[in-house]
N, C-alpha and C. Protein backbone atom coordinates (compact mmCIF):
# COMPACT_ATOMS: atom_id res chain seq x y z
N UNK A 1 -10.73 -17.95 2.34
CA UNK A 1 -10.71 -16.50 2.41
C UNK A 1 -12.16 -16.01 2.44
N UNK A 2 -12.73 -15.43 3.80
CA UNK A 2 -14.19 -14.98 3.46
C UNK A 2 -13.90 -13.93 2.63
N UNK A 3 -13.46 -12.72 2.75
CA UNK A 3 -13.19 -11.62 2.10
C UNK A 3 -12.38 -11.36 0.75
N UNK A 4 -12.76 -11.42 -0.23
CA UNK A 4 -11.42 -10.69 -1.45
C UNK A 4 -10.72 -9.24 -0.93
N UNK A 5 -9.45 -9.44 -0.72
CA UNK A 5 -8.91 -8.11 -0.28
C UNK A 5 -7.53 -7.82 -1.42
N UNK A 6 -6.87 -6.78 -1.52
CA UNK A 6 -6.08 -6.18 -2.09
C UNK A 6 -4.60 -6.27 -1.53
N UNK A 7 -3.72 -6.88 -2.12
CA UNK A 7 -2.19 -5.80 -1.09
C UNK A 7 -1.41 -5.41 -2.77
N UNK A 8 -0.70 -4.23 -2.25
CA UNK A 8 -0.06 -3.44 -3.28
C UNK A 8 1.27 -3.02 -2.94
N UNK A 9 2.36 -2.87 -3.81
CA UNK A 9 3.65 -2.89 -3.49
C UNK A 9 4.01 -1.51 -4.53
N UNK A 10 4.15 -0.34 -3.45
CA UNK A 10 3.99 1.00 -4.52
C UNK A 10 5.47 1.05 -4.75
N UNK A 11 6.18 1.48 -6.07
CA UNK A 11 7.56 1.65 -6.01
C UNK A 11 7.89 3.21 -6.42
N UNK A 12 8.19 4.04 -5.22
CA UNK A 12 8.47 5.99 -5.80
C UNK A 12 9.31 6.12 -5.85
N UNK A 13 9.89 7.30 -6.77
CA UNK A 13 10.94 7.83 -6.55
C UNK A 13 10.96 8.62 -4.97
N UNK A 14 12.20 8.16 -4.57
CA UNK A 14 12.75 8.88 -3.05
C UNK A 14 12.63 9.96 -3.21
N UNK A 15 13.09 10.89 -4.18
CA UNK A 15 13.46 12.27 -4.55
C UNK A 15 12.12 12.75 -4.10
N UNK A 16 10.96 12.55 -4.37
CA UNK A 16 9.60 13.07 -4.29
C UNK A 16 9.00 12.25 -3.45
N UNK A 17 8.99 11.00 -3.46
CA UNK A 17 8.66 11.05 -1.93
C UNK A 17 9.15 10.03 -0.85
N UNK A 18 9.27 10.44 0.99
CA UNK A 18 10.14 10.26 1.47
C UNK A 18 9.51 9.17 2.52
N UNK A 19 8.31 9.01 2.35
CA UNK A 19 7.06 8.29 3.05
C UNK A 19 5.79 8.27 3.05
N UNK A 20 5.05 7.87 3.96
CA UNK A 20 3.74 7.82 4.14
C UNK A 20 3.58 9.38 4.77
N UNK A 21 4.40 9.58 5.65
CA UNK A 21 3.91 10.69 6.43
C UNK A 21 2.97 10.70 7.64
N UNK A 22 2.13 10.77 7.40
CA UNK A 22 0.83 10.74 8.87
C UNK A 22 0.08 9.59 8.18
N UNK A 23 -1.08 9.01 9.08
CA UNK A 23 -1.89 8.42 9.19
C UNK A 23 -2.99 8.83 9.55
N UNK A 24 -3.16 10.10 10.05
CA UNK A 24 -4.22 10.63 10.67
C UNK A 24 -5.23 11.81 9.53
N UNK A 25 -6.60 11.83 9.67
CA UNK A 25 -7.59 12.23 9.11
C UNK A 25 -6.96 13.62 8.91
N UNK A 26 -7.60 14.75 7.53
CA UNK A 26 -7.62 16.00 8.00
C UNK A 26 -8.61 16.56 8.89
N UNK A 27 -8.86 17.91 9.37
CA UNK A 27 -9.42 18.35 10.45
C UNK A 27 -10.76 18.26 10.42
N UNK A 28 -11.47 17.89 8.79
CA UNK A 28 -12.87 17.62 9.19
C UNK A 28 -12.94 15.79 8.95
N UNK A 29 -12.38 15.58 8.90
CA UNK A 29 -12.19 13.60 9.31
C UNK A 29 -12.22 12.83 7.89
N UNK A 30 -11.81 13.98 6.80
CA UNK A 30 -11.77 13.14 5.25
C UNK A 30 -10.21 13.08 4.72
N UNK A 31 -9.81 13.11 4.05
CA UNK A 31 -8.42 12.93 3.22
C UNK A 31 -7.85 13.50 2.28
N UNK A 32 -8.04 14.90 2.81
CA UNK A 32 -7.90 15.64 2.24
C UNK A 32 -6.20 16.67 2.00
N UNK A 33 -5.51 16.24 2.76
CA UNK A 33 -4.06 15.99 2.91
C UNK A 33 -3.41 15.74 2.04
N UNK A 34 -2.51 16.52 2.03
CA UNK A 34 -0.88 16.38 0.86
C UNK A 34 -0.01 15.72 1.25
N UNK A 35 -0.48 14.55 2.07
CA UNK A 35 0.21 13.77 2.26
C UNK A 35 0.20 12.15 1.27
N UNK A 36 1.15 11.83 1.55
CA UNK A 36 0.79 10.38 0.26
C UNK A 36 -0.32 9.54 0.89
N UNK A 37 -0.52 9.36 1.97
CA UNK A 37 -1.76 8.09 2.33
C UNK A 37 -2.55 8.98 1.87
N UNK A 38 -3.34 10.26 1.84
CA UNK A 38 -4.33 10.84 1.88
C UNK A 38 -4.45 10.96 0.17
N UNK A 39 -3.48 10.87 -0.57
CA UNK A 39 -3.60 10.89 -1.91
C UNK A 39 -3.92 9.37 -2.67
N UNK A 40 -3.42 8.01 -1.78
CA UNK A 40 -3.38 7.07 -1.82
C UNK A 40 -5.04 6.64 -2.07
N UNK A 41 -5.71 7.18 -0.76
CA UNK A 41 -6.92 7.02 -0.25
C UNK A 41 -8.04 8.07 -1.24
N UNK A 42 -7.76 8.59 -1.54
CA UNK A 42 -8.72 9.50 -2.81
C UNK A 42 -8.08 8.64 -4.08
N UNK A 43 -7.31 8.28 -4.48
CA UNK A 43 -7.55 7.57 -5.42
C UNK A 43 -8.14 6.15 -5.92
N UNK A 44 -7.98 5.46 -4.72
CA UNK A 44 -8.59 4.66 -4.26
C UNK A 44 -9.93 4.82 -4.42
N UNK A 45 -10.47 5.46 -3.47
CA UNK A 45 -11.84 5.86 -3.73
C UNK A 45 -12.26 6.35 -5.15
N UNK A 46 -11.60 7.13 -6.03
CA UNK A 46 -11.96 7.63 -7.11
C UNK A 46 -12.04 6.33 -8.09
N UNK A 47 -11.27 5.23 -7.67
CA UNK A 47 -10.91 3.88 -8.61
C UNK A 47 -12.03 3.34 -8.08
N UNK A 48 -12.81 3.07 -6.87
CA UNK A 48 -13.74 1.70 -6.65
C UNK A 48 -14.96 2.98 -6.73
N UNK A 49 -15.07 4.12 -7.14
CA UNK A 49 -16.66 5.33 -7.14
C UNK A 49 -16.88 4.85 -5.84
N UNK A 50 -16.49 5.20 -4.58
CA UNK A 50 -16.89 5.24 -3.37
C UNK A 50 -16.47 7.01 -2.95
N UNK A 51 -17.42 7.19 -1.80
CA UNK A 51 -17.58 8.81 -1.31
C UNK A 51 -16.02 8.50 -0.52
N UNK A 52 -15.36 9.65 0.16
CA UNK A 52 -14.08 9.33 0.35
C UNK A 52 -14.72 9.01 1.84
N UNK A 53 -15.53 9.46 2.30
CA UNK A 53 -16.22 9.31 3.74
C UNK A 53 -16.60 7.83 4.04
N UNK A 54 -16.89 7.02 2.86
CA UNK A 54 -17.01 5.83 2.76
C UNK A 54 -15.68 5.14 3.07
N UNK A 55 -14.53 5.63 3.25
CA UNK A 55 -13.48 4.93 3.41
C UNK A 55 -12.39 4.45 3.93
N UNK A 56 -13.27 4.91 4.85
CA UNK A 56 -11.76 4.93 6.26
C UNK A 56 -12.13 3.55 6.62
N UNK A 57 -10.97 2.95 7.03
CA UNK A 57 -10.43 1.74 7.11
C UNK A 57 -10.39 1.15 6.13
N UNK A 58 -10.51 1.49 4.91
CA UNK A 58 -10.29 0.72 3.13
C UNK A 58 -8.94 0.72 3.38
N UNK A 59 -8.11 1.27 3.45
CA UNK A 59 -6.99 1.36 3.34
C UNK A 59 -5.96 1.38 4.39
N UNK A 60 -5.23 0.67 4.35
CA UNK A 60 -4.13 0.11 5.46
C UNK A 60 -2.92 0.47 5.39
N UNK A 61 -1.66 0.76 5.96
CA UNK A 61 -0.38 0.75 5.51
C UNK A 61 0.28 0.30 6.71
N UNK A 62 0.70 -0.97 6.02
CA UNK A 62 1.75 -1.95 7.57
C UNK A 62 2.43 -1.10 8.45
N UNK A 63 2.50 -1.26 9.63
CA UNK A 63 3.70 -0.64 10.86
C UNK A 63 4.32 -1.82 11.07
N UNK A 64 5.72 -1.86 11.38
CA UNK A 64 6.56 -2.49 12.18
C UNK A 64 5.82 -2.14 13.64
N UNK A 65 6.08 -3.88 13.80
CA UNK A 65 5.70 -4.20 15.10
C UNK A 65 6.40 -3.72 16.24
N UNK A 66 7.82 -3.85 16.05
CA UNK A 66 8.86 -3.53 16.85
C UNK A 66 9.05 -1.80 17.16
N UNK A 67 8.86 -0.91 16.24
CA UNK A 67 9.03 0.05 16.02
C UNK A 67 7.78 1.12 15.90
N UNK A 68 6.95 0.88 15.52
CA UNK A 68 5.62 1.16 15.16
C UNK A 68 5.23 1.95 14.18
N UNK A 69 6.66 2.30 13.38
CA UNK A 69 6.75 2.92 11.89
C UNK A 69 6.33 1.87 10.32
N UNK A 70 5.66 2.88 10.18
CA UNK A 70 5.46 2.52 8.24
C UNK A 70 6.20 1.63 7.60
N UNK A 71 6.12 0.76 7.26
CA UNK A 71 7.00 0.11 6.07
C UNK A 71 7.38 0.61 5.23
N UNK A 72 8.55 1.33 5.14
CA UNK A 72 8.96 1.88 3.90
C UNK A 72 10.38 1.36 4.17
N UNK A 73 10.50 1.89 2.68
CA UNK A 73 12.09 1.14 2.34
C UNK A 73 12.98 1.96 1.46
N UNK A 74 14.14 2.22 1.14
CA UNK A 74 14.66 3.18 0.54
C UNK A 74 15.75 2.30 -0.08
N UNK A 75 15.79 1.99 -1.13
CA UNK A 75 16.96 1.55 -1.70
C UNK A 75 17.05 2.21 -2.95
N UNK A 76 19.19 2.10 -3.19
CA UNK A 76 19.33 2.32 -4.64
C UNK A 76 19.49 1.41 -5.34
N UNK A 77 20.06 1.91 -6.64
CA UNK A 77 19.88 0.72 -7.69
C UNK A 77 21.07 -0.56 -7.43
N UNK A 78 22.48 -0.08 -6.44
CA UNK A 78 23.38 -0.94 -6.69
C UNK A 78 23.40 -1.37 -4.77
N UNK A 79 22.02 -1.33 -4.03
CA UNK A 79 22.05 -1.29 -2.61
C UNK A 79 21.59 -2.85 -2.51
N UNK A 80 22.16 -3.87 -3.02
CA UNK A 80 21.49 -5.18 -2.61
C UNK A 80 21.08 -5.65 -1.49
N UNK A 81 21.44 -5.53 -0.32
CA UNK A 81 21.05 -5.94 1.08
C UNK A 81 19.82 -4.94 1.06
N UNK A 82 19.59 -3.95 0.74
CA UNK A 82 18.26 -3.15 0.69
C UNK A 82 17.68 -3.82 -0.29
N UNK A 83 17.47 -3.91 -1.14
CA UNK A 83 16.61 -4.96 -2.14
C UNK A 83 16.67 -6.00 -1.79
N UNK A 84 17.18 -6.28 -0.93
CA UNK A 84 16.79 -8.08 -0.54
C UNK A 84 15.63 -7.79 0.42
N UNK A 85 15.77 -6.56 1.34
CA UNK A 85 15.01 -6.65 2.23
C UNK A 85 13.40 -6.07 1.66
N UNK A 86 13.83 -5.52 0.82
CA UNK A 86 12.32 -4.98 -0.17
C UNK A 86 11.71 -5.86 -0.36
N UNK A 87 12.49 -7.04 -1.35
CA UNK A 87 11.72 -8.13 -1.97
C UNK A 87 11.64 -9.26 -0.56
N UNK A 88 12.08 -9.27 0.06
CA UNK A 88 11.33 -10.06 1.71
C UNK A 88 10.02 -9.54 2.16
N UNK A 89 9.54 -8.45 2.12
CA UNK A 89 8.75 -7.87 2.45
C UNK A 89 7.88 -8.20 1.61
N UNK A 90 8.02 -8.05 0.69
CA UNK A 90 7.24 -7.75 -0.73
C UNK A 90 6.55 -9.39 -0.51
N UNK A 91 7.81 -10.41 -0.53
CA UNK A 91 6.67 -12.01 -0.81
C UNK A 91 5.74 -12.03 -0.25
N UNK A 92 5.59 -11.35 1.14
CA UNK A 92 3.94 -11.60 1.39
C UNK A 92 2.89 -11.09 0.77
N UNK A 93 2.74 -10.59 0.05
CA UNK A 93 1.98 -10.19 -0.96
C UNK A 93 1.38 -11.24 -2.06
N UNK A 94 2.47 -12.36 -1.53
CA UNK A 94 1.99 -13.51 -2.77
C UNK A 94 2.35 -15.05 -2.66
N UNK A 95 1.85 -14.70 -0.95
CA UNK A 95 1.44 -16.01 0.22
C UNK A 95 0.62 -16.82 -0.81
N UNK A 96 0.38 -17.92 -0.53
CA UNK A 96 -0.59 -18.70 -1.50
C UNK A 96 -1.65 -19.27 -1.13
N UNK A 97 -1.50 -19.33 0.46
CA UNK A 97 -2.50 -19.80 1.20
C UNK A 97 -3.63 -18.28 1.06
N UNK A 98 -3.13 -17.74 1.25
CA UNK A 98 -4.62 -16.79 1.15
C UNK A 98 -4.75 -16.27 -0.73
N UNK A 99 -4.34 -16.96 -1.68
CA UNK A 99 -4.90 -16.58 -3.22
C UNK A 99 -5.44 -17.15 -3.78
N UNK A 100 -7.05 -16.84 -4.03
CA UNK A 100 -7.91 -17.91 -4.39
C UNK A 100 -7.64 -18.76 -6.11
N UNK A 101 -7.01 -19.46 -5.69
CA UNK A 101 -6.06 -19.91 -7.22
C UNK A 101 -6.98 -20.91 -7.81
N UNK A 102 -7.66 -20.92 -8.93
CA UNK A 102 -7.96 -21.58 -9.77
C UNK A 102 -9.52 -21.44 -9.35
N UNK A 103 -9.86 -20.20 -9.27
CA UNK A 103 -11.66 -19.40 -8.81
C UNK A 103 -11.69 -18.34 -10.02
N UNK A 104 -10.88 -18.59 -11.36
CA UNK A 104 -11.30 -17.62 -12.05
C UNK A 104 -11.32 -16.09 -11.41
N UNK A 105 -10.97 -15.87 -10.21
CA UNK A 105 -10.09 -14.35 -9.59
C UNK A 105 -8.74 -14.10 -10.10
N UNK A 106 -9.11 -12.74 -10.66
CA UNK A 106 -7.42 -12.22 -10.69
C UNK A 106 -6.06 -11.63 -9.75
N UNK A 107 -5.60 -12.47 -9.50
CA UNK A 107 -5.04 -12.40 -8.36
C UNK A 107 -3.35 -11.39 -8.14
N UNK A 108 -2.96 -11.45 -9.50
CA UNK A 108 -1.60 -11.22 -9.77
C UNK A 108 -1.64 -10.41 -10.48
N UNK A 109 -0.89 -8.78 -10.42
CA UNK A 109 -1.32 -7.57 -11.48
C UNK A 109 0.60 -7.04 -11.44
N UNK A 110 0.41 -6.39 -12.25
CA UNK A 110 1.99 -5.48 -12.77
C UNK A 110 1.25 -4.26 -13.30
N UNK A 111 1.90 -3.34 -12.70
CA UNK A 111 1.81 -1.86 -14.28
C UNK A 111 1.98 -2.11 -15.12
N UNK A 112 0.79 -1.63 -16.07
CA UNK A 112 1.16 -2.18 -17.88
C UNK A 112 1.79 -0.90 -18.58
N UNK A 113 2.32 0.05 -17.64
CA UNK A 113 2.68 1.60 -18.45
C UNK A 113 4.36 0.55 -17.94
């Protein structure tokens, strides 16, 4: 792995929110949008003290190839074929070929709230 990089598996309530929404900059080219990537991306930045201008392309959110939409997923609590397909998605996140395992990197995180 030349690079240490990040992947994250956000879990929302549907009720509040329904996606990513856009992908695209606000009108002066920062992230300043009420949209979730744009809230995603300022926090981000507020977490690593980078200018938010510093950050475009920090942050990624998969498209289907086939489709060219967002990865999102909507399941309930008793929707198993939707949670199967969550947690399919989700294992790549914890490929092994790309986790530098046994480099003293922390590789594996959970919410501690």
């Amino acid at each position: 792995m030349t690079k240490p990089h990040y992947h994250l598996l956000l879990l929302l309530n549907g009720d509040a929110y329904r996606g990513i929404n856009s992908s695209s900059f606000s009108p002066n080219g920062d992230y300043e949008g009420n949209n979730l990537l744009h809230r995603i991306v300022r926090a981000w930045s507020r977490a690593i003290g980078w200018p938010q201008d510093a950050m475009r392309g920090l942050v990624h959110v998969a498209k289907d190839k086939l489709t060219g939409k967002f990865y999102t997923y909507h399941f309930h609590r008793d929707d198993h074929a939707a949670f199967a397909e969550v947690f399919f998605g989700a294992s790549y996140l914890c490929k092994v070929h790309s986790k530098p395992l046994a480099q003293r990197i922390h590789c594996f995180e959970g919410s501690r709230r």
